[in-house]
C-alpha atoms as a PDB file:
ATOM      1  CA  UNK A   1      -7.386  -0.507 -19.114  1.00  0.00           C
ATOM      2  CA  UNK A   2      -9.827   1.406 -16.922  1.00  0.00           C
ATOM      3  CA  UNK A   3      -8.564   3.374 -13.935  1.00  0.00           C
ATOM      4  CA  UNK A   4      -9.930   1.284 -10.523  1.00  0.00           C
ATOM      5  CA  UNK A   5     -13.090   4.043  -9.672  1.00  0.00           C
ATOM      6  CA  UNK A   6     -14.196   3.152 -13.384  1.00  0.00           C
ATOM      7  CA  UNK A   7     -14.096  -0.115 -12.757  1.00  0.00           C
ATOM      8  CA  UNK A   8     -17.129  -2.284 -11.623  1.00  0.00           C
ATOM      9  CA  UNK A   9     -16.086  -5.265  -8.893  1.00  0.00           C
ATOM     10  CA  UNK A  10     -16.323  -7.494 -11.281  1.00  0.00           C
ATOM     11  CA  UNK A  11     -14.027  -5.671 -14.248  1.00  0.00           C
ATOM     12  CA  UNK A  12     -11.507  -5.862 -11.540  1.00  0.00           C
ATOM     13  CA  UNK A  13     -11.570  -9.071 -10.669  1.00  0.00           C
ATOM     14  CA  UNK A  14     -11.638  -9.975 -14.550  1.00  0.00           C
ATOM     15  CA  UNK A  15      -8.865  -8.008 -15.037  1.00  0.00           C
ATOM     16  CA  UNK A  16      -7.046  -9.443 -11.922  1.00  0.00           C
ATOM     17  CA  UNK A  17      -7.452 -13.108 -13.372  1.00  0.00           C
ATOM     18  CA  UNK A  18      -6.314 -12.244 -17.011  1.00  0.00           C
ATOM     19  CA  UNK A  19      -3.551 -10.537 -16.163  1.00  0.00           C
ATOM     20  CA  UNK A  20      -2.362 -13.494 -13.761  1.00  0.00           C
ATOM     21  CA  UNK A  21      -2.898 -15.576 -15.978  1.00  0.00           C
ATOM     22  CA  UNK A  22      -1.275 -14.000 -19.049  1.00  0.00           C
ATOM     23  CA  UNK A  23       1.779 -13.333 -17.094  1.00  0.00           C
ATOM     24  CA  UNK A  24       1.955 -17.014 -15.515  1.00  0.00           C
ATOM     25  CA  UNK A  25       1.655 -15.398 -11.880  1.00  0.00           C
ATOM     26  CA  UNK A  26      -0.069 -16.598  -9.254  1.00  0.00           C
ATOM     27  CA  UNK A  27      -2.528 -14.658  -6.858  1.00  0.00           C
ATOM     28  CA  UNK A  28      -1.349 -14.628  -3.606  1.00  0.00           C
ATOM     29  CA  UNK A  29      -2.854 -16.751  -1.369  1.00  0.00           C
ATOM     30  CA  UNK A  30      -2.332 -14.828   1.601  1.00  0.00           C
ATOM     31  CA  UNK A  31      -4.956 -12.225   0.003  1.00  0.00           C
ATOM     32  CA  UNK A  32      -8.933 -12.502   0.863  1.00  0.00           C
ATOM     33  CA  UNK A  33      -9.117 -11.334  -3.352  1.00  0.00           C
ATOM     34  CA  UNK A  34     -12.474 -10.138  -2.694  1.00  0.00           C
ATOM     35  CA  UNK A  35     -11.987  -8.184   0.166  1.00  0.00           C
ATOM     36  CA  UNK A  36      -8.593  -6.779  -1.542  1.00  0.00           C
ATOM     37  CA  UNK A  37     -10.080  -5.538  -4.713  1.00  0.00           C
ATOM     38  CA  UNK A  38     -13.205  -4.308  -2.734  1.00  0.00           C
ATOM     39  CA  UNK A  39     -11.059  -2.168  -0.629  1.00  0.00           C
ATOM     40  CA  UNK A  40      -8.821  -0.914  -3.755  1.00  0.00           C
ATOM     41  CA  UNK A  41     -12.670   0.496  -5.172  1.00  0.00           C
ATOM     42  CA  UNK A  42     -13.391   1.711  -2.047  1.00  0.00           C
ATOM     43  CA  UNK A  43     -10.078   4.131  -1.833  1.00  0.00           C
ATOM     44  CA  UNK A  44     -10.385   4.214  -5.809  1.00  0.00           C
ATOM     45  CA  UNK A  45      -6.171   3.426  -6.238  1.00  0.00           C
ATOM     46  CA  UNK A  46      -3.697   1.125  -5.529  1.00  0.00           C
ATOM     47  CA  UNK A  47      -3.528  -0.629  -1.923  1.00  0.00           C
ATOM     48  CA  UNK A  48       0.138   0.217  -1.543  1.00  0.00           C
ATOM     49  CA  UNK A  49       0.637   3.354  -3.521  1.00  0.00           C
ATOM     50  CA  UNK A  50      -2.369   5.797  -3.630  1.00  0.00           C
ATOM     51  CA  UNK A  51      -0.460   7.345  -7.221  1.00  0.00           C
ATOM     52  CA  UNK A  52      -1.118   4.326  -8.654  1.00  0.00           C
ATOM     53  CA  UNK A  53      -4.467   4.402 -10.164  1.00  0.00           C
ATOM     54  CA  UNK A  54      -4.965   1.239 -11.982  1.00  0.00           C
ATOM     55  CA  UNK A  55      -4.727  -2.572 -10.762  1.00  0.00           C
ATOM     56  CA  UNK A  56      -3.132  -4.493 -11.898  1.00  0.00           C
ATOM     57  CA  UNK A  57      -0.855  -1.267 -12.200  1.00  0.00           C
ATOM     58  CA  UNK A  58       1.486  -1.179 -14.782  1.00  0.00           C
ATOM     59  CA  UNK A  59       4.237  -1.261 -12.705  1.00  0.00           C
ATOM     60  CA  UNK A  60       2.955  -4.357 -11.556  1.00  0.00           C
ATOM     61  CA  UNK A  61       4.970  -6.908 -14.068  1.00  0.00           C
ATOM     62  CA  UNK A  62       8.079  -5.195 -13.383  1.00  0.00           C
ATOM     63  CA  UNK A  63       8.081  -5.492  -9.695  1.00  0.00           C
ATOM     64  CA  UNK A  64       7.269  -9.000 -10.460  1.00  0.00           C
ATOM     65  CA  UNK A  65      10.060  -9.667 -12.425  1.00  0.00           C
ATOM     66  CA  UNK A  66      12.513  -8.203 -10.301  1.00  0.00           C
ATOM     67  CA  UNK A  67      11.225  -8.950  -6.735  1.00  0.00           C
ATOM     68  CA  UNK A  68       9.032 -11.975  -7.068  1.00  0.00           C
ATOM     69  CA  UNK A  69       6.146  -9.965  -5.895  1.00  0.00           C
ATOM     70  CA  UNK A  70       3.814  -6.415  -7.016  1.00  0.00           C
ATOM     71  CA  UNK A  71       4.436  -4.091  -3.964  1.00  0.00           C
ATOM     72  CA  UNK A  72       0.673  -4.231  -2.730  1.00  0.00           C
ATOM     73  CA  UNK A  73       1.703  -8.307  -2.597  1.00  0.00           C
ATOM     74  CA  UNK A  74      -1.140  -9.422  -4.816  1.00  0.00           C
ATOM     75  CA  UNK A  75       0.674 -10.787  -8.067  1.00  0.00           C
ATOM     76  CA  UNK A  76       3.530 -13.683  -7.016  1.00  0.00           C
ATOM     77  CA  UNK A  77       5.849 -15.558  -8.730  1.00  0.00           C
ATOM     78  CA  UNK A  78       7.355 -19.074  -7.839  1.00  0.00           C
ATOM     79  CA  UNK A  79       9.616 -16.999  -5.560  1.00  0.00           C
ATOM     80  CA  UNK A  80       6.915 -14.843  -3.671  1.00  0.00           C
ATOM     81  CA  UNK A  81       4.760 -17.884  -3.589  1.00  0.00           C
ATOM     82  CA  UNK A  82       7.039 -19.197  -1.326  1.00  0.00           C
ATOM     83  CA  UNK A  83       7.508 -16.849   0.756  1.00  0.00           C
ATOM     84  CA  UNK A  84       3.855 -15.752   1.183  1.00  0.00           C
ATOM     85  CA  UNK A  85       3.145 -19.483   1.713  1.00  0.00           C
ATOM     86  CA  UNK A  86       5.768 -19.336   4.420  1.00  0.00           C
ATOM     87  CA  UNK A  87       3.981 -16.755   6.170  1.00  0.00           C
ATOM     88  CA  UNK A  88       0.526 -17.674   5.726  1.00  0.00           C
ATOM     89  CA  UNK A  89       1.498 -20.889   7.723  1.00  0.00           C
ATOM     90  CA  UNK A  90       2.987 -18.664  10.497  1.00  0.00           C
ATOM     91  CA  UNK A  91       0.087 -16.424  10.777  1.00  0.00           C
ATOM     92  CA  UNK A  92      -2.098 -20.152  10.310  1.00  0.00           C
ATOM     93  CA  UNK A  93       0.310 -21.825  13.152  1.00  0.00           C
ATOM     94  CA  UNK A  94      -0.587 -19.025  15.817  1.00  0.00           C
ATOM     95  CA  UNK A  95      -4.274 -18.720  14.789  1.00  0.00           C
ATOM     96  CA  UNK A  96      -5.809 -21.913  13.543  1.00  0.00           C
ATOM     97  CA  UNK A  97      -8.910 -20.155  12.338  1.00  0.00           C
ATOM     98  CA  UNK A  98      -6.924 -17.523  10.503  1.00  0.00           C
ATOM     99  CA  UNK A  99      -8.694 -16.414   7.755  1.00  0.00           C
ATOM    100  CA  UNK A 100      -6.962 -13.779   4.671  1.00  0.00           C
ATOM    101  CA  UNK A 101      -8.861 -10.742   4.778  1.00  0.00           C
END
């Protein structure tokens, strides 16, 4: 695993999709993915946790576990699905043209 400033845009986004997939996660939808990773290069570390210098972190399947969610929100379970989908129809409901960024 390469630390996010090694990491080319795409290694990150290949690594984003493996590692959802291998751990039967979802990406959450409330996340522009592009946007997200392309600000995680930009800062070189995590969104949430500027320690954390790797994404998917390897706290990340842990958190999921436990709280249905990774704390930057990107990784979701059936149970963090939910609620993200829950809020993206809030945000959706007060701003028809919302977009995730």
């Amino acid at each position: 695993m390469k630390k996010i400033a090694e990491c080319s845009e795409k290694e990150m986004l290949e690594a984003v999709k493996t590692f959802a997939t291998k751990l039967g996660v979802t990406i959450n939808p409330e996340k522009h993915l592009a946007n997200f990773l392309k600000r995680q290069r930009t800062v070189k570390h995590c969104a949430c946790k500027a320690e954390r210098e790797y994404c998917p972190c390897p706290e990340a399947q842990g958190e999921i576990q436990k709280d249905g969610h990774c704390c930057c929100w990107l990784f979701v379970d059936h149970r963090g699905l939910e609620i993200a989908m829950r809020r993206l129809a809030k945000k959706k409901a007060k701003n028809p043209g919302y977009k995730p960024s």
